[in-house]
Protein backbone atom coordinates (compact mmCIF):
# COMPACT_ATOMS: atom_id res chain seq x y z
CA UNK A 1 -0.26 -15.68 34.78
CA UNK A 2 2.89 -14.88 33.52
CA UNK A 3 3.34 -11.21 31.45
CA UNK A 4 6.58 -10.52 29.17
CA UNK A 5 7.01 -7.97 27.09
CA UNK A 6 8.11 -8.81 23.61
CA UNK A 7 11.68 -6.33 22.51
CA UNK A 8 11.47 -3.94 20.25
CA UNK A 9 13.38 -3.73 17.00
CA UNK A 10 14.04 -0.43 14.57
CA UNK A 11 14.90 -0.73 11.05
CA UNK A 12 16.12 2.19 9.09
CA UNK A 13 14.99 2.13 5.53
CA UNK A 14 17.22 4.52 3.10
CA UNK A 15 14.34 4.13 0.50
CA UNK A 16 17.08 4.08 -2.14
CA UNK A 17 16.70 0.32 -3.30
CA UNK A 18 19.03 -0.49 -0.51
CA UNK A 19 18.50 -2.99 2.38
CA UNK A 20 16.82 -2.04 5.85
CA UNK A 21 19.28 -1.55 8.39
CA UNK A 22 19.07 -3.41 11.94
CA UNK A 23 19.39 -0.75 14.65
CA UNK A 24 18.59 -2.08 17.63
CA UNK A 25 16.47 -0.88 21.22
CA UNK A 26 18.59 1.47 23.12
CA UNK A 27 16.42 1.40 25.86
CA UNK A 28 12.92 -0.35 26.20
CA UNK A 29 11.64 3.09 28.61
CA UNK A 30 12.51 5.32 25.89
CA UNK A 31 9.70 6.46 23.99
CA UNK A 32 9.75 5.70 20.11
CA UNK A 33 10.22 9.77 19.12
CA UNK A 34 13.33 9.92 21.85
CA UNK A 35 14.67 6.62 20.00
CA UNK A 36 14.17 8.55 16.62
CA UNK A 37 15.76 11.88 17.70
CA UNK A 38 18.81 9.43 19.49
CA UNK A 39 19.11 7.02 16.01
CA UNK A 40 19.36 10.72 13.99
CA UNK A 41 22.86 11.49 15.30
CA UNK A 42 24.07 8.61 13.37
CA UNK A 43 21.44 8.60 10.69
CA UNK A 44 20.42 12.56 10.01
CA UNK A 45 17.81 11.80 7.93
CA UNK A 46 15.61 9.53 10.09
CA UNK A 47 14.83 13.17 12.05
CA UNK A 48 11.82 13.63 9.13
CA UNK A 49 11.26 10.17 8.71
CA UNK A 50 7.80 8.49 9.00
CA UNK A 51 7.58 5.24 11.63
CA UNK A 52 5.45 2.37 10.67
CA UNK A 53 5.26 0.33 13.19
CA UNK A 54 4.13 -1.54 16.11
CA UNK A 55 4.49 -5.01 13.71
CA UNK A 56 4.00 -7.47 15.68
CA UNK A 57 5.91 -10.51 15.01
CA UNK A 58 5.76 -13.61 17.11
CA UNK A 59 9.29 -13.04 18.97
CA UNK A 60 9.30 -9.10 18.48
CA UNK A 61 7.74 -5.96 17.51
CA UNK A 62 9.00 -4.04 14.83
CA UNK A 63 9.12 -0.58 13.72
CA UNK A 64 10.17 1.16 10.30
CA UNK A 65 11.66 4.34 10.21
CA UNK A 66 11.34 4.85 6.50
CA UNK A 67 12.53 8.01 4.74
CA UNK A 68 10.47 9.62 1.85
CA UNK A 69 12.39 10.77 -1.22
CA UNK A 70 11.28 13.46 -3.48
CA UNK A 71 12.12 15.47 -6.02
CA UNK A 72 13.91 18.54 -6.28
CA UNK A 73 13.20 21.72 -8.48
């Protein structure tokens, strides 16, 4: 029997109408909230974002890190 684990992949979604961004696995130990809070550096408002995720695909698992916006006032 051979096991293999499939690798991950984030996507950032700015929720603005824009395109998801590609960030890729910094480290496959890492748990998802220590890639969150390590992806928020770069990307401040992923810190309060939701993840969807595991999405399975056949080559790779995916997980969304999408950002709700709301209103103000």
């Amino acid at each position: 029997m051979i096991v293999s684990t499939l690798p991950r992949v984030f996507f950032y979604e700015p929720g603005r109408g824009d395109d998801p961004i590609e960030l890729p696995d910094p480290n496959a130990d890492m748990s998802i909230e220590r890639v969150q809070s390590l992806f928020a550096v770069n990307y401040p408002e992923i810190s309060t974002a939701k993840v969807r995720g595991p999405i399975f695909n056949s080559d790779k698992v995916e997980y969304h890190f999408t950002i709700s916006l709301g209103q103000k006032g």
